[in-house]
N, C-alpha and C. Protein backbone atom coordinates (compact mmCIF):
# COMPACT_ATOMS: atom_id res chain seq x y z
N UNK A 1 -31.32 22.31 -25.39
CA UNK A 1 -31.05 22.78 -24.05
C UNK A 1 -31.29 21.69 -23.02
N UNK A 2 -31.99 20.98 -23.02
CA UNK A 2 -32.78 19.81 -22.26
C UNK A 2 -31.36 18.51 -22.34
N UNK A 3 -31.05 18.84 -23.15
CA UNK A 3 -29.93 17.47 -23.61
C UNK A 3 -28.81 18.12 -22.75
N UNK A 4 -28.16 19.19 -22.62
CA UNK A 4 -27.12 19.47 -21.55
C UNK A 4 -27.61 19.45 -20.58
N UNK A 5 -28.39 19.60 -19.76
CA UNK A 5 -29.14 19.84 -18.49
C UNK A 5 -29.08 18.11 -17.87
N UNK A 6 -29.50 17.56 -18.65
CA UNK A 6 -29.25 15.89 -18.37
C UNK A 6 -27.91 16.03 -18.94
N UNK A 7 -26.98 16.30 -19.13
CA UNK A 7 -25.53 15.65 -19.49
C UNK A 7 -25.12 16.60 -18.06
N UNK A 8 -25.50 17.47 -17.65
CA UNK A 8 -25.11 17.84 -16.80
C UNK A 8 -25.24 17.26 -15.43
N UNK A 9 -26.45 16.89 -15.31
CA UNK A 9 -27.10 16.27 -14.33
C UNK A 9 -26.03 14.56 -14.13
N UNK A 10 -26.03 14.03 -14.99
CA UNK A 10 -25.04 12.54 -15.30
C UNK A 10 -23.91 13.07 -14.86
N UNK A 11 -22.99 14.80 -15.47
CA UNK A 11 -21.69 14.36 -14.75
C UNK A 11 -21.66 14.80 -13.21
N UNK A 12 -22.74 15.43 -12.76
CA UNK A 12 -22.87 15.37 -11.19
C UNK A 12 -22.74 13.97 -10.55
N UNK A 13 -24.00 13.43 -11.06
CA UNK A 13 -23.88 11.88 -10.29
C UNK A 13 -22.56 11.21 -10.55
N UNK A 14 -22.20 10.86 -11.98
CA UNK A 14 -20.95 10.47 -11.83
C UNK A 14 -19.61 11.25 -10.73
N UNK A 15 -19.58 12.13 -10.85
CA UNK A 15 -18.43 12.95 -9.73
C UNK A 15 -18.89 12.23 -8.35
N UNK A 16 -20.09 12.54 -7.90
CA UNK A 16 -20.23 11.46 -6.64
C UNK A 16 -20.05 10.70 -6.40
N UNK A 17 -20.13 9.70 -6.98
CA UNK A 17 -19.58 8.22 -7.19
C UNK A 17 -18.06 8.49 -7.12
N UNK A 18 -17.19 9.17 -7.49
CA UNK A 18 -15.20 9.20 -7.50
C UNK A 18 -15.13 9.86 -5.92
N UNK A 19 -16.19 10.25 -5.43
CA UNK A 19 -15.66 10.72 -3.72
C UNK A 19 -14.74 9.80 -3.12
N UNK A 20 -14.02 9.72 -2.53
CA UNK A 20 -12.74 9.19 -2.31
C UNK A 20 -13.40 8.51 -0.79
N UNK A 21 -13.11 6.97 -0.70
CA UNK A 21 -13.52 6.58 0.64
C UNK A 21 -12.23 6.38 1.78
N UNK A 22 -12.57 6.91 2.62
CA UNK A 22 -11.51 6.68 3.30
C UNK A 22 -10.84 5.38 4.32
N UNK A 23 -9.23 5.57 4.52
CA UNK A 23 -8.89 4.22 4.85
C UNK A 23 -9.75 3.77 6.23
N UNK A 24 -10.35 4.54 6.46
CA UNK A 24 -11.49 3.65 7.33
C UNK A 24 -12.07 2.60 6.82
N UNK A 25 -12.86 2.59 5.52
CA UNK A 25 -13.77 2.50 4.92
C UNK A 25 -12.91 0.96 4.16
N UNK A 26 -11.84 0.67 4.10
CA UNK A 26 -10.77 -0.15 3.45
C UNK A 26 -11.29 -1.58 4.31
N UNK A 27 -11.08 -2.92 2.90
CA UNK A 27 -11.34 -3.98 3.72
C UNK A 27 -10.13 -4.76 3.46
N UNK A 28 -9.54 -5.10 4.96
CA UNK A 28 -8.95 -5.36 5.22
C UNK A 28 -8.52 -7.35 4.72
N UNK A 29 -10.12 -8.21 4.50
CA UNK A 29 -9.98 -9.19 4.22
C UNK A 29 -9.57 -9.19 2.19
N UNK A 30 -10.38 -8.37 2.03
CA UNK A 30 -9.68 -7.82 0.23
C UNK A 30 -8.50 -7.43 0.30
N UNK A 31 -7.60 -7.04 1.18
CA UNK A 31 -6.66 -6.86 1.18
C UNK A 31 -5.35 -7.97 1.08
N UNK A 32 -5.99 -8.96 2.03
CA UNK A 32 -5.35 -10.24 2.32
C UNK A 32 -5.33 -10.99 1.08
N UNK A 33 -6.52 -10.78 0.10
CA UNK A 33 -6.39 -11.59 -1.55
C UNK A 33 -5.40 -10.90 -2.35
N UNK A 34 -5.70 -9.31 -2.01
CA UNK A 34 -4.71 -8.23 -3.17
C UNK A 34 -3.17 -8.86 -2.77
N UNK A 35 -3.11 -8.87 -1.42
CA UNK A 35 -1.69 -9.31 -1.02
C UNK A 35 -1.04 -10.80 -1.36
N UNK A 36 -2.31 -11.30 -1.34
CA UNK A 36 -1.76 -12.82 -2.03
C UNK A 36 -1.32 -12.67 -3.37
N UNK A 37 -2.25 -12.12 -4.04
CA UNK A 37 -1.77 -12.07 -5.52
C UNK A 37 -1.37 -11.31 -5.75
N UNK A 38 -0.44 -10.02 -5.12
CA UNK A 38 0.65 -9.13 -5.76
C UNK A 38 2.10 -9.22 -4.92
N UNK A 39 1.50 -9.35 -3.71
CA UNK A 39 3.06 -9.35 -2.49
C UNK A 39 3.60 -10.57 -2.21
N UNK A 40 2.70 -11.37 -1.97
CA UNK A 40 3.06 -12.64 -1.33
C UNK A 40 4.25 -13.59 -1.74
N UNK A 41 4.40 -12.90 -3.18
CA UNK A 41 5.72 -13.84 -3.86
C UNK A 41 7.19 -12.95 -3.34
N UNK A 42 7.02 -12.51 -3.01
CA UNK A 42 8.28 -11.89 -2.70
C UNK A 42 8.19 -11.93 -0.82
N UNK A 43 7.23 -11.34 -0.29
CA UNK A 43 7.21 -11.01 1.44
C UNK A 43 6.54 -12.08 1.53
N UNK A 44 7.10 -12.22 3.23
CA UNK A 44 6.34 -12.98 4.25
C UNK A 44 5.42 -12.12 5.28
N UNK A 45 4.42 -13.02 5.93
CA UNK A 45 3.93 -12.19 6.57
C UNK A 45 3.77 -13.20 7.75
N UNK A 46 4.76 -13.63 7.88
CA UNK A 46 4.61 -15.23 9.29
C UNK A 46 5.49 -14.58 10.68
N UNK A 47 4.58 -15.00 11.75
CA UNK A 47 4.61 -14.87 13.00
C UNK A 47 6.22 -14.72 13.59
N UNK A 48 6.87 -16.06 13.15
CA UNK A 48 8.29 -15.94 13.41
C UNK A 48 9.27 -14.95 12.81
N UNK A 49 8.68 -13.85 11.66
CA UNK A 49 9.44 -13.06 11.38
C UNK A 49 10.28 -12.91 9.91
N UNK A 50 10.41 -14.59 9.53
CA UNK A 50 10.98 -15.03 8.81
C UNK A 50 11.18 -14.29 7.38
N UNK A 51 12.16 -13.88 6.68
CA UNK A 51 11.73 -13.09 5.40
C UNK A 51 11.63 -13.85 4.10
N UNK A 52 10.87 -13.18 3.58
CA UNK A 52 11.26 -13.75 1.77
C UNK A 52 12.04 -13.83 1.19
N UNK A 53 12.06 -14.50 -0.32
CA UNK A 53 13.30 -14.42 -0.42
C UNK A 53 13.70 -13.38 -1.60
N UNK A 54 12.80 -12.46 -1.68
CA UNK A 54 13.18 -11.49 -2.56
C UNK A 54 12.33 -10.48 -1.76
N UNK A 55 11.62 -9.88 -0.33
CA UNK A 55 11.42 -9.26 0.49
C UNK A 55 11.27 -9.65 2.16
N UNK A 56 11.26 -8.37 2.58
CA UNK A 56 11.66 -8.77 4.14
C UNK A 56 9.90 -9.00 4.53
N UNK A 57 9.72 -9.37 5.90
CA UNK A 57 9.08 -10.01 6.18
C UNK A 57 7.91 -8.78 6.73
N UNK A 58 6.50 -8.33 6.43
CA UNK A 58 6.55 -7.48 6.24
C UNK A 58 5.19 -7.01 7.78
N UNK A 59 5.03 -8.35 9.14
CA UNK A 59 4.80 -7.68 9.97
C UNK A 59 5.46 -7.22 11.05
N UNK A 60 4.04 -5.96 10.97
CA UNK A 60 4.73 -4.97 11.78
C UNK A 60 4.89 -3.62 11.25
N UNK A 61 4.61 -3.49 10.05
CA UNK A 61 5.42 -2.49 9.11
C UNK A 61 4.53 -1.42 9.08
N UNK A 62 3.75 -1.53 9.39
CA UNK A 62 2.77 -0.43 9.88
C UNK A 62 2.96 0.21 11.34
N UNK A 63 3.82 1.70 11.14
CA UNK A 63 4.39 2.23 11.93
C UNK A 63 5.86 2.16 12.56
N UNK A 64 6.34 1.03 11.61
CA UNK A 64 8.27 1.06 11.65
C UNK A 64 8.64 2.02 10.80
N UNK A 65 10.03 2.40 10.67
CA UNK A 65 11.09 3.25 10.48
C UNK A 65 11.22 2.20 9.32
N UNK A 66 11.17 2.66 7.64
CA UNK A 66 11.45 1.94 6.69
C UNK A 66 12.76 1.79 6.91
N UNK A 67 13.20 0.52 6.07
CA UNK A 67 14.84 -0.05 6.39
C UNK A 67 15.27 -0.51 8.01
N UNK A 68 14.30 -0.66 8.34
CA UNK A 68 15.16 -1.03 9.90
C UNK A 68 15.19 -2.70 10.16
N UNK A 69 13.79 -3.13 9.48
CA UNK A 69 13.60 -4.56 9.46
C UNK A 69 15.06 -5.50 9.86
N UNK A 70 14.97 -6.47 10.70
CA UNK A 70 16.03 -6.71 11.42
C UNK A 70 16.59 -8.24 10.30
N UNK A 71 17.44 -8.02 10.05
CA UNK A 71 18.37 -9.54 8.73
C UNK A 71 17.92 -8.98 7.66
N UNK A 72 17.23 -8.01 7.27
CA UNK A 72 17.13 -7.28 5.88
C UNK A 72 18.35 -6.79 5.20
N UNK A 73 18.65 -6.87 4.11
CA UNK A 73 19.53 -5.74 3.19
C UNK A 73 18.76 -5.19 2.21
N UNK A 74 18.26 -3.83 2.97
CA UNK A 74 17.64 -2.43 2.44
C UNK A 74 18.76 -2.13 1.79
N UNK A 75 17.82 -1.18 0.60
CA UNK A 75 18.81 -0.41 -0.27
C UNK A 75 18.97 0.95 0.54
N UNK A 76 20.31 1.74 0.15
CA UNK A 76 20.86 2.91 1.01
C UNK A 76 19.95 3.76 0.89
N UNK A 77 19.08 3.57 -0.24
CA UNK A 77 17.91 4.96 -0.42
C UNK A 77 16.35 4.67 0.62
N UNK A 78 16.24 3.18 0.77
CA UNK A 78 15.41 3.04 1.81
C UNK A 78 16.04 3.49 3.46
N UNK A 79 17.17 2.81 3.26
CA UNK A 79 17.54 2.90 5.22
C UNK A 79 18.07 4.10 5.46
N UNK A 80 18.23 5.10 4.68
CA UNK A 80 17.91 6.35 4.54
C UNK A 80 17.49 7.44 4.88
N UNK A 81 15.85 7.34 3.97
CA UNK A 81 15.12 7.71 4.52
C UNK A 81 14.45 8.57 5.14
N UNK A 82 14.49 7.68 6.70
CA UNK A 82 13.71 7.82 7.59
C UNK A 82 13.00 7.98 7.71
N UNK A 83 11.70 7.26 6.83
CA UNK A 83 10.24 7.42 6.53
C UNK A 83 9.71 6.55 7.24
N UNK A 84 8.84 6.84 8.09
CA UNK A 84 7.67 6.04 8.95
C UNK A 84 6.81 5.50 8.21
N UNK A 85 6.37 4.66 8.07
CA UNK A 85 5.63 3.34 7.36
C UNK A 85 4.14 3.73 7.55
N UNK A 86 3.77 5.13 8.00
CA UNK A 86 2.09 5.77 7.85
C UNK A 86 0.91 4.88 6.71
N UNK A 87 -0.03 5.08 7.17
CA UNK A 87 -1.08 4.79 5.60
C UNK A 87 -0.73 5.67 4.42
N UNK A 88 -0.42 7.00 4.78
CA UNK A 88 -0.14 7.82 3.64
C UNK A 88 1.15 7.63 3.23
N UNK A 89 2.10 7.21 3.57
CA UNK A 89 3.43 7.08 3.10
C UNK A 89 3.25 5.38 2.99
N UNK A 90 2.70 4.28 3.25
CA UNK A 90 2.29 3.15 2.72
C UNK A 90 1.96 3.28 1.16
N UNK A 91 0.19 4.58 1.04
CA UNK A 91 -0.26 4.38 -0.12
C UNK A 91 0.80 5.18 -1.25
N UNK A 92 1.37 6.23 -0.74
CA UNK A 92 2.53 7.07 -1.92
C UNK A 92 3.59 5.53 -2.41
N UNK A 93 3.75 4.50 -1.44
CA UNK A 93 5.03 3.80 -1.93
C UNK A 93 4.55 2.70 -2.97
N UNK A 94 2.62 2.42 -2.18
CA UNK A 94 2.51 1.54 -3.09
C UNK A 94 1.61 1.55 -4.89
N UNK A 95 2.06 3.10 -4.65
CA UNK A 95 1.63 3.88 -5.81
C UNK A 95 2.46 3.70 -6.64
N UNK A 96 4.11 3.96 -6.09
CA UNK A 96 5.02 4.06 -7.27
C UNK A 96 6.19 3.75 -6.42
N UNK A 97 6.57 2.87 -6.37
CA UNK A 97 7.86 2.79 -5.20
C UNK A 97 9.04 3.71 -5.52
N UNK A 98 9.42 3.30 -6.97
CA UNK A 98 10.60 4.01 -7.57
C UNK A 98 10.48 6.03 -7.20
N UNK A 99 9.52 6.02 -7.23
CA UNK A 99 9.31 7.45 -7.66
C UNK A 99 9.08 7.95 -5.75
N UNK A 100 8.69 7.52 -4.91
CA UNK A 100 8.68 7.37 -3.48
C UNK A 100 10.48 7.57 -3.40
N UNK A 101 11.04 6.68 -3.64
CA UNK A 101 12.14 7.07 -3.10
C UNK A 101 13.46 6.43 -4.18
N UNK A 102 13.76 7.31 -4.61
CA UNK A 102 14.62 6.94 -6.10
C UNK A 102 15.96 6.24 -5.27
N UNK A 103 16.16 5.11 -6.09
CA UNK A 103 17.04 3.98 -5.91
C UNK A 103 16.53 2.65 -4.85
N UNK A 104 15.40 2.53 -5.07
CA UNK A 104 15.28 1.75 -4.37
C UNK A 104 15.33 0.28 -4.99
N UNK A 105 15.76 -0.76 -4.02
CA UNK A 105 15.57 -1.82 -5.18
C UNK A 105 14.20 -3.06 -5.84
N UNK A 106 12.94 -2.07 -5.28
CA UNK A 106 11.81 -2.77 -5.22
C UNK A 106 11.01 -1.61 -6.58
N UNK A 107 10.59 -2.34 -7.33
CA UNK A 107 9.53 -1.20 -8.50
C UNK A 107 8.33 -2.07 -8.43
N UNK A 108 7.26 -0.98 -7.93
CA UNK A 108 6.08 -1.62 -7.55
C UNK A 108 4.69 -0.24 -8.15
N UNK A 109 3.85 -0.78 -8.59
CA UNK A 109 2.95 0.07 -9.15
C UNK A 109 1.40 -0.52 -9.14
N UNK A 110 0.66 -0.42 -8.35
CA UNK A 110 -0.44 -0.50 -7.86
C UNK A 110 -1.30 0.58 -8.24
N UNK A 111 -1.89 0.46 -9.31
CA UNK A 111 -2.62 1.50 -9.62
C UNK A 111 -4.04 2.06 -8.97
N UNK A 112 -4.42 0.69 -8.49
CA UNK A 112 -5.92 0.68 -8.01
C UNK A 112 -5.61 1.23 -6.25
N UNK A 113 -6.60 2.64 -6.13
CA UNK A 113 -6.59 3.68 -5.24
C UNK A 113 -7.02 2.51 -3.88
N UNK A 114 -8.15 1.93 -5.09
CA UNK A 114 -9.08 0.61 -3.36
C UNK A 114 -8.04 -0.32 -3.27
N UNK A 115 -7.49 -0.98 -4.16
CA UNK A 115 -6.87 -2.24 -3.62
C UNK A 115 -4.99 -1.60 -2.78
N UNK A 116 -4.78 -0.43 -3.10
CA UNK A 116 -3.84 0.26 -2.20
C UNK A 116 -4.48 0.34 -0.46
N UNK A 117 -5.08 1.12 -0.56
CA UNK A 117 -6.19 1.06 1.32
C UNK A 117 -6.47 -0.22 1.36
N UNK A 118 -7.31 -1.36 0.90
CA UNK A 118 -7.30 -2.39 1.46
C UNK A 118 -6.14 -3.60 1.82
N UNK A 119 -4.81 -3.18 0.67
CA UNK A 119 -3.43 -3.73 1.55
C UNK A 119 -3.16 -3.34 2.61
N UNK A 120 -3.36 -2.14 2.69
CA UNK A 120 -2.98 -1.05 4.21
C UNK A 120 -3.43 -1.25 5.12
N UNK A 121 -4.88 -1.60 4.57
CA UNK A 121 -5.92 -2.42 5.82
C UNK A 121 -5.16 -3.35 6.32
N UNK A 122 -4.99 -4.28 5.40
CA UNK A 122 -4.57 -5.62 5.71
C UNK A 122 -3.02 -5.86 6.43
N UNK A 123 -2.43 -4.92 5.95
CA UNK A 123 -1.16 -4.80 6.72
C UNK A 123 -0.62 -4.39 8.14
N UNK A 124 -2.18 -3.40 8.25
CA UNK A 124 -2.18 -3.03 10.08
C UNK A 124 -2.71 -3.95 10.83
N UNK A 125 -3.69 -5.13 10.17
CA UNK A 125 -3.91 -5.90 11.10
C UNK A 125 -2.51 -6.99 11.67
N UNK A 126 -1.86 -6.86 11.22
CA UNK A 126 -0.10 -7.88 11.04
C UNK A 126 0.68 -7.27 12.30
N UNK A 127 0.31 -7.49 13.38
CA UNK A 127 0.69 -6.80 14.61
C UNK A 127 2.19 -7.98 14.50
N UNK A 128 3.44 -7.58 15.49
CA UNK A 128 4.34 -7.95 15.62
C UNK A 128 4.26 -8.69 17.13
N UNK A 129 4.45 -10.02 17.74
CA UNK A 129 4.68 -10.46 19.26
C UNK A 129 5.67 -10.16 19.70
């Protein structure tokens, strides 16, 4: 009896620990590494706007109209749409892009819940001049 009572007690604490932190809570400079080493080969994220060459350039994108990006060729299922670029519609796309919005021409799968919020972080700081 003593042996479930402690197995019980362990999966409490463990469940506490999976409480979900929120994108408050997201760091924005971890974000800037996640983005180096998953986005950066494809997007830009430079002042003049300039795009990649296998994605558009991606400040600002926090709180644009997906597909609107200006010298982009979005696929018809992005410019579409008409999905606002939210944290929550950020983290759904960078969960599963394909499955966000079928036909798109980007397949992206970010499994990690933290390193999703801390791109998001990192992407709202990317204000547009």
């Amino acid at each position: 009896m003593k042996s479930r009572v402690i197995f019980g007690a362990v999966a409490v604490s463990l469940t506490c620990l999976a409480v979900p932190r929120a994108f408050a809570q997201a760091d924005s400079a971890a974000g800037q590494a996640v983005f180096s080493q998953k986005c950066a080969s494809c997007h830009t994220v430079t002042p003049d706007l300039a795009h990649g060459l296998l994605g558009p350039n991606l400040v600002g994108v926090v709180g644009r109209t997906a597909g609107t990006m200006a010298a982009w060729d979005f696929s018809p299922a992005l410019k579409d749409s008409k999905v606002i670029w939210t944290e929550e519609n950020l983290n759904k796309w960078l969960t599963d892009s394909a499955a966000f919005a079928a036909g798109v021409k980007m397949d992206l799968k970010v499994p990690s819940r933290f390193e999703r919020e801390d791109v998001i972080a990192y992407l709202k700081t990317l204000k547009a001049k």
